[in-house]
Protein backbone atom coordinates (compact mmCIF):
# COMPACT_ATOMS: atom_id res chain seq x y z
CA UNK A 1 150.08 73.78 74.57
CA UNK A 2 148.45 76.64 76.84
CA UNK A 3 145.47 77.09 74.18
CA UNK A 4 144.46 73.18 74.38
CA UNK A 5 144.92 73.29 78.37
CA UNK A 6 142.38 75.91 78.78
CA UNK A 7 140.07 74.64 75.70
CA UNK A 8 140.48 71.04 77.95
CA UNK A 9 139.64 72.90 81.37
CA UNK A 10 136.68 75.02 79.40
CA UNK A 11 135.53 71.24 78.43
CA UNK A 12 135.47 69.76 81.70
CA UNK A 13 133.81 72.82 83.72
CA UNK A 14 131.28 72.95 81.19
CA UNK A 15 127.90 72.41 82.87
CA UNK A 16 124.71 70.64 81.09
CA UNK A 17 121.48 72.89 79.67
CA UNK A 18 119.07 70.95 82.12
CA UNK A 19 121.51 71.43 85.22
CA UNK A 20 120.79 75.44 84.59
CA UNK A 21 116.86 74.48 84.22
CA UNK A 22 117.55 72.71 87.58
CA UNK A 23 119.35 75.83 89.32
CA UNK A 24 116.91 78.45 87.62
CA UNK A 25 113.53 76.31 89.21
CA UNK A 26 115.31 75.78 92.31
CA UNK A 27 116.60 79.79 92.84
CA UNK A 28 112.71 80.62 92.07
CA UNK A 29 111.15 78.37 94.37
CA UNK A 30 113.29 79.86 97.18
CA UNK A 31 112.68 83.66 96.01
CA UNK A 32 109.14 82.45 95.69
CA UNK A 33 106.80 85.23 96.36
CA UNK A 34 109.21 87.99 95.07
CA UNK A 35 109.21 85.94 91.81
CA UNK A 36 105.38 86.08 92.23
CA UNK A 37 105.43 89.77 92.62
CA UNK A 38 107.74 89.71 89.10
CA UNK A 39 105.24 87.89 87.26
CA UNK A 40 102.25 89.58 88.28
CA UNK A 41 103.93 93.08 87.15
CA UNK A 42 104.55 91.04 83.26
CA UNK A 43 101.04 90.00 83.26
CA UNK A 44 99.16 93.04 83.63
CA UNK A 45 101.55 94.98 81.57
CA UNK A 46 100.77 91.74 78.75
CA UNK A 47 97.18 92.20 79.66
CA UNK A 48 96.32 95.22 78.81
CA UNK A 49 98.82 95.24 75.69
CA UNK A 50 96.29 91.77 74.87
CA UNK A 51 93.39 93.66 75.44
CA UNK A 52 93.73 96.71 73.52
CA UNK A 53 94.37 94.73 70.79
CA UNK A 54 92.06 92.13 70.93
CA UNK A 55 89.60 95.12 71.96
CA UNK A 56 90.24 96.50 68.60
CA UNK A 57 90.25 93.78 66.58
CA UNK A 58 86.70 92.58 67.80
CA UNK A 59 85.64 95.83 67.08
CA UNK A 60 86.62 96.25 64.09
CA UNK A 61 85.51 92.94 63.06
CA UNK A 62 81.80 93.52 64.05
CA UNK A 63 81.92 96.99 62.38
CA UNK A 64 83.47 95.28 59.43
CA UNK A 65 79.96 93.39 59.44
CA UNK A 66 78.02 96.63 59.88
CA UNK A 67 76.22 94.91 62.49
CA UNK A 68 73.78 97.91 64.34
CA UNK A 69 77.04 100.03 64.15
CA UNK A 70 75.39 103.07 64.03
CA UNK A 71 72.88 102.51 66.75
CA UNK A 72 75.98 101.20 69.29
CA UNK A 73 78.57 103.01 68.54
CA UNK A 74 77.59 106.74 67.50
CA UNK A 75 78.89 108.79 64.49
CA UNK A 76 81.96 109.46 65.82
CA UNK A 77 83.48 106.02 66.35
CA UNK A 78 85.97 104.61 64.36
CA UNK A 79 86.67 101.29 63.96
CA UNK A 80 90.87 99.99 65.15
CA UNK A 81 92.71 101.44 68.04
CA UNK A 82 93.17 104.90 69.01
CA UNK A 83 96.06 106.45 69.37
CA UNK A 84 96.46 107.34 72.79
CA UNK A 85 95.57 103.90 74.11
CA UNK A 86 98.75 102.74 71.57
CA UNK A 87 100.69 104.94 73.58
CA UNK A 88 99.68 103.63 76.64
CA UNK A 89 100.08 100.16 75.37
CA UNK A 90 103.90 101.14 74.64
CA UNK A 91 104.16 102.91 78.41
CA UNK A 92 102.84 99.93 79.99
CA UNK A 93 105.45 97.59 77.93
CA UNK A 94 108.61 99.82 79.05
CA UNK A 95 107.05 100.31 82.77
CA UNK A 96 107.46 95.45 82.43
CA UNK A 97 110.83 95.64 81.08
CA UNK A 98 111.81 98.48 84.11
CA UNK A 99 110.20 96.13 87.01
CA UNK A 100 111.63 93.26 85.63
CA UNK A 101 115.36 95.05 85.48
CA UNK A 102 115.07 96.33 88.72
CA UNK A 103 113.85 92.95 90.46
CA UNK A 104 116.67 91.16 88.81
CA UNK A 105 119.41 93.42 90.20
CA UNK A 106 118.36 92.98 93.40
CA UNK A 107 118.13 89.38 92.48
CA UNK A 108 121.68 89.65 91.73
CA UNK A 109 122.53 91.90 94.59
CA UNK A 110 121.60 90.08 97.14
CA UNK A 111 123.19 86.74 95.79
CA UNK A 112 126.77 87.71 95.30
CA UNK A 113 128.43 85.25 97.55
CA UNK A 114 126.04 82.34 95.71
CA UNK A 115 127.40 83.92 92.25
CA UNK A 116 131.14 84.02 93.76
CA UNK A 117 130.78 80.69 95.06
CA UNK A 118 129.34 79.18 91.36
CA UNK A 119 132.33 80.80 89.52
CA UNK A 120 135.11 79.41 92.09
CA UNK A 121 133.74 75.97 91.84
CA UNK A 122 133.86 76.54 87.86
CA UNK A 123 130.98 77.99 86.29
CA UNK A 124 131.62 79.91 83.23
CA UNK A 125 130.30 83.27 82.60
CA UNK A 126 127.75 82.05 79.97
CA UNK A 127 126.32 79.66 82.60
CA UNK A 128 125.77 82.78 85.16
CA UNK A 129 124.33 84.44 82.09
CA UNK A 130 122.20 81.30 81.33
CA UNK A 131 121.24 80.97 84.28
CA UNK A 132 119.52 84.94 85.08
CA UNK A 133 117.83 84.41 81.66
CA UNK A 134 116.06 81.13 82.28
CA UNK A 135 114.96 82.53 85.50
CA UNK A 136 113.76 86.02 83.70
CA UNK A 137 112.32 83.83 80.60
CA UNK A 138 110.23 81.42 83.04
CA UNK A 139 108.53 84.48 85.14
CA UNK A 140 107.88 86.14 81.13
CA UNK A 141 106.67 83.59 79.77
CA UNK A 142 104.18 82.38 83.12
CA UNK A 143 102.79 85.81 83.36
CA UNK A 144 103.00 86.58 79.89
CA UNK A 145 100.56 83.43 78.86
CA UNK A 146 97.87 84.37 82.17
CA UNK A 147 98.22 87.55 81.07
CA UNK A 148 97.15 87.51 77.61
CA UNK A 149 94.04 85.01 78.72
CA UNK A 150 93.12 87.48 80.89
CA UNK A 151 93.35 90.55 78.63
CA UNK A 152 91.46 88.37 75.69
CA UNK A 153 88.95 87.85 78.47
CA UNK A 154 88.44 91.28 79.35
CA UNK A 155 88.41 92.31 75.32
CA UNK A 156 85.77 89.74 74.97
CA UNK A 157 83.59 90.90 78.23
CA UNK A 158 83.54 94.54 77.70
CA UNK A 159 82.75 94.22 73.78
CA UNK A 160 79.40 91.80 75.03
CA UNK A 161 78.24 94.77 76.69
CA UNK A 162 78.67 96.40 73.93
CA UNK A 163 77.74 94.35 70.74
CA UNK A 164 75.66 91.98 72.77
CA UNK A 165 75.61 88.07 71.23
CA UNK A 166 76.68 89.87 67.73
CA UNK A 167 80.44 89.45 68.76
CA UNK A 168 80.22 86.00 68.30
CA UNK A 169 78.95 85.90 64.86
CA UNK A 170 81.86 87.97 63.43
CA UNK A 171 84.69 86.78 65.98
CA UNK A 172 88.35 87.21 64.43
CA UNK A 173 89.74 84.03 65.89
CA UNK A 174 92.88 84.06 63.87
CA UNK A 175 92.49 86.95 61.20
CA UNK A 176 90.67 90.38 61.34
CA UNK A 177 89.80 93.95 59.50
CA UNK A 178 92.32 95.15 57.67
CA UNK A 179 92.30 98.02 60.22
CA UNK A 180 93.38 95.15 62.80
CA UNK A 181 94.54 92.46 60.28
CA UNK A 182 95.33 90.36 63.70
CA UNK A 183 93.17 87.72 65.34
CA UNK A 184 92.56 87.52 69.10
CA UNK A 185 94.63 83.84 69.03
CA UNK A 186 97.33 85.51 67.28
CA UNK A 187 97.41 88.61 69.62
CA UNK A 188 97.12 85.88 72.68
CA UNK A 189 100.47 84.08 71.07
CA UNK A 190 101.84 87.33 69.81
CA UNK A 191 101.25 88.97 73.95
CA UNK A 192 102.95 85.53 75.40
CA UNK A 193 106.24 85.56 73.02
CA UNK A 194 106.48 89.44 73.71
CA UNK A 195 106.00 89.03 77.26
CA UNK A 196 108.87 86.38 77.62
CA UNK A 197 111.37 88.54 75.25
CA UNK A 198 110.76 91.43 77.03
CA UNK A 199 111.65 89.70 80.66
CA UNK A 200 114.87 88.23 78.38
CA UNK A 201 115.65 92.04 77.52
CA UNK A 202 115.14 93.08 80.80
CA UNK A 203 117.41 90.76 82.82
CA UNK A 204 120.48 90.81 80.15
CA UNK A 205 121.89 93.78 81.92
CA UNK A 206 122.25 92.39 85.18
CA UNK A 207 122.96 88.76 83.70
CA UNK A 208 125.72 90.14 82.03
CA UNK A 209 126.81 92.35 85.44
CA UNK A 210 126.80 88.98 87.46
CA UNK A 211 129.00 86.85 84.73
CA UNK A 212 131.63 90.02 84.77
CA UNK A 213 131.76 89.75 88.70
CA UNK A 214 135.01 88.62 89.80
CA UNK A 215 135.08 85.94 92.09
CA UNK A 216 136.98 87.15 94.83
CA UNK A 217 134.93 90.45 95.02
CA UNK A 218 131.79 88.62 95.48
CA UNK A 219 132.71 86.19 98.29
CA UNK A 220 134.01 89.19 100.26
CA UNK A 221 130.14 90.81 100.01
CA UNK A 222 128.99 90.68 103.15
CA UNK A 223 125.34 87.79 103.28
């Protein structure tokens, strides 16, 4: 009799998919320009991530072509990515999923009461936890997609100086070399789903901190 009371009472306090959408737009427009600040910190971490690698692949594609090679590039230039700028790549990746972990503990810091208030009017835990995602997943995804157009950009700018009009003729749209067996659209769809998993990653810790919250701790934080 207790088990179908609470299953009945889970039913009924159960809140829709789009109300969370609602909540998660709403909470961003009013923590507008530190949401702005979020994003920017995804997409320059995605852009240069999208540019190394769509850097490489063009490169390798127009050496793949043996295009001047030797006249542009020297002797001692080899065609892929090297290996420090793959470690940098990585270090810029981790430095996202940091920011983003930091901004949404604050994000969850300073909205205790709003989170106490939510969980005494019925919200389930999985609906706080819905509800940090969809805000982290937005900002990913947002900066994630600018970002990869603008490191594809950049890729594509810096080899014209280089290759001159030649890029063109031997652009890896969607496969490349085998040494970069990628093509710049894939990397550019490969840098936006990354970019929106790793702002997922990077909020589940405090998502999961603000669900756990009990109720009557949070609406005795001070606003």
């Amino acid at each position: 009799m207790q088990v179908s009371s609470r299953a009945n009472i889970r039913t009924q306090i159960h809140l829709p998919f789009s109300e969370a959408v609602r909540i998660a737009f709403q909470s961003l427009r009013i923590r507008f320009w530190r949401s702005i600040i979020t994003t920017l910190g995804i997409m320059f971490g995605i852009a240069f991530f999208v540019a190394v690698l769509s850097g490489g692949t063009i490169r390798s594609a127009v050496l793949a072509e043996e295009i001047e090679t030797v006249d542009m590039l020297g002797q001692d230039e080899e065609p892929g990515i090297p290996a420090h700028l793959r470690w940098l790549v990585i270090m810029s990746l981790v430095v996202c999923v940091v920011g983003i972990s930091n901004a949404m503990l604050m994000s969850v810091t300073e909205r205790f009461r709003e989170i106490g208030t939510m969980k005494c009017l019925g919200a389930l835990d999985r609906f706080i936890v819905l509800l940090f995602l969809l805000e982290s997943g937005f900002q990913g995804l947002t900066g994630a997609i600018a970002g990869s157009i603008l490191g594809a950009s950049f890729a594509i700018v810096v080899n014209l100086r280089t290759f001159g009009w030649n890029v063109f003729y031997a652009f890896p749209w969607i496969t490349g070399p085998p040494e970069a067996p990628m093509g710049v659209l894939l990397v550019v769809l490969a840098g936006s789903v990354i970019g929106m998993v790793l702002a997922i990653v990077g909020a589940a810790g405090p998502a999961f901190r603000a669900a756990r919250m009990p109720p009557v701790d949070a609406m005795r934080v001070e606003a």
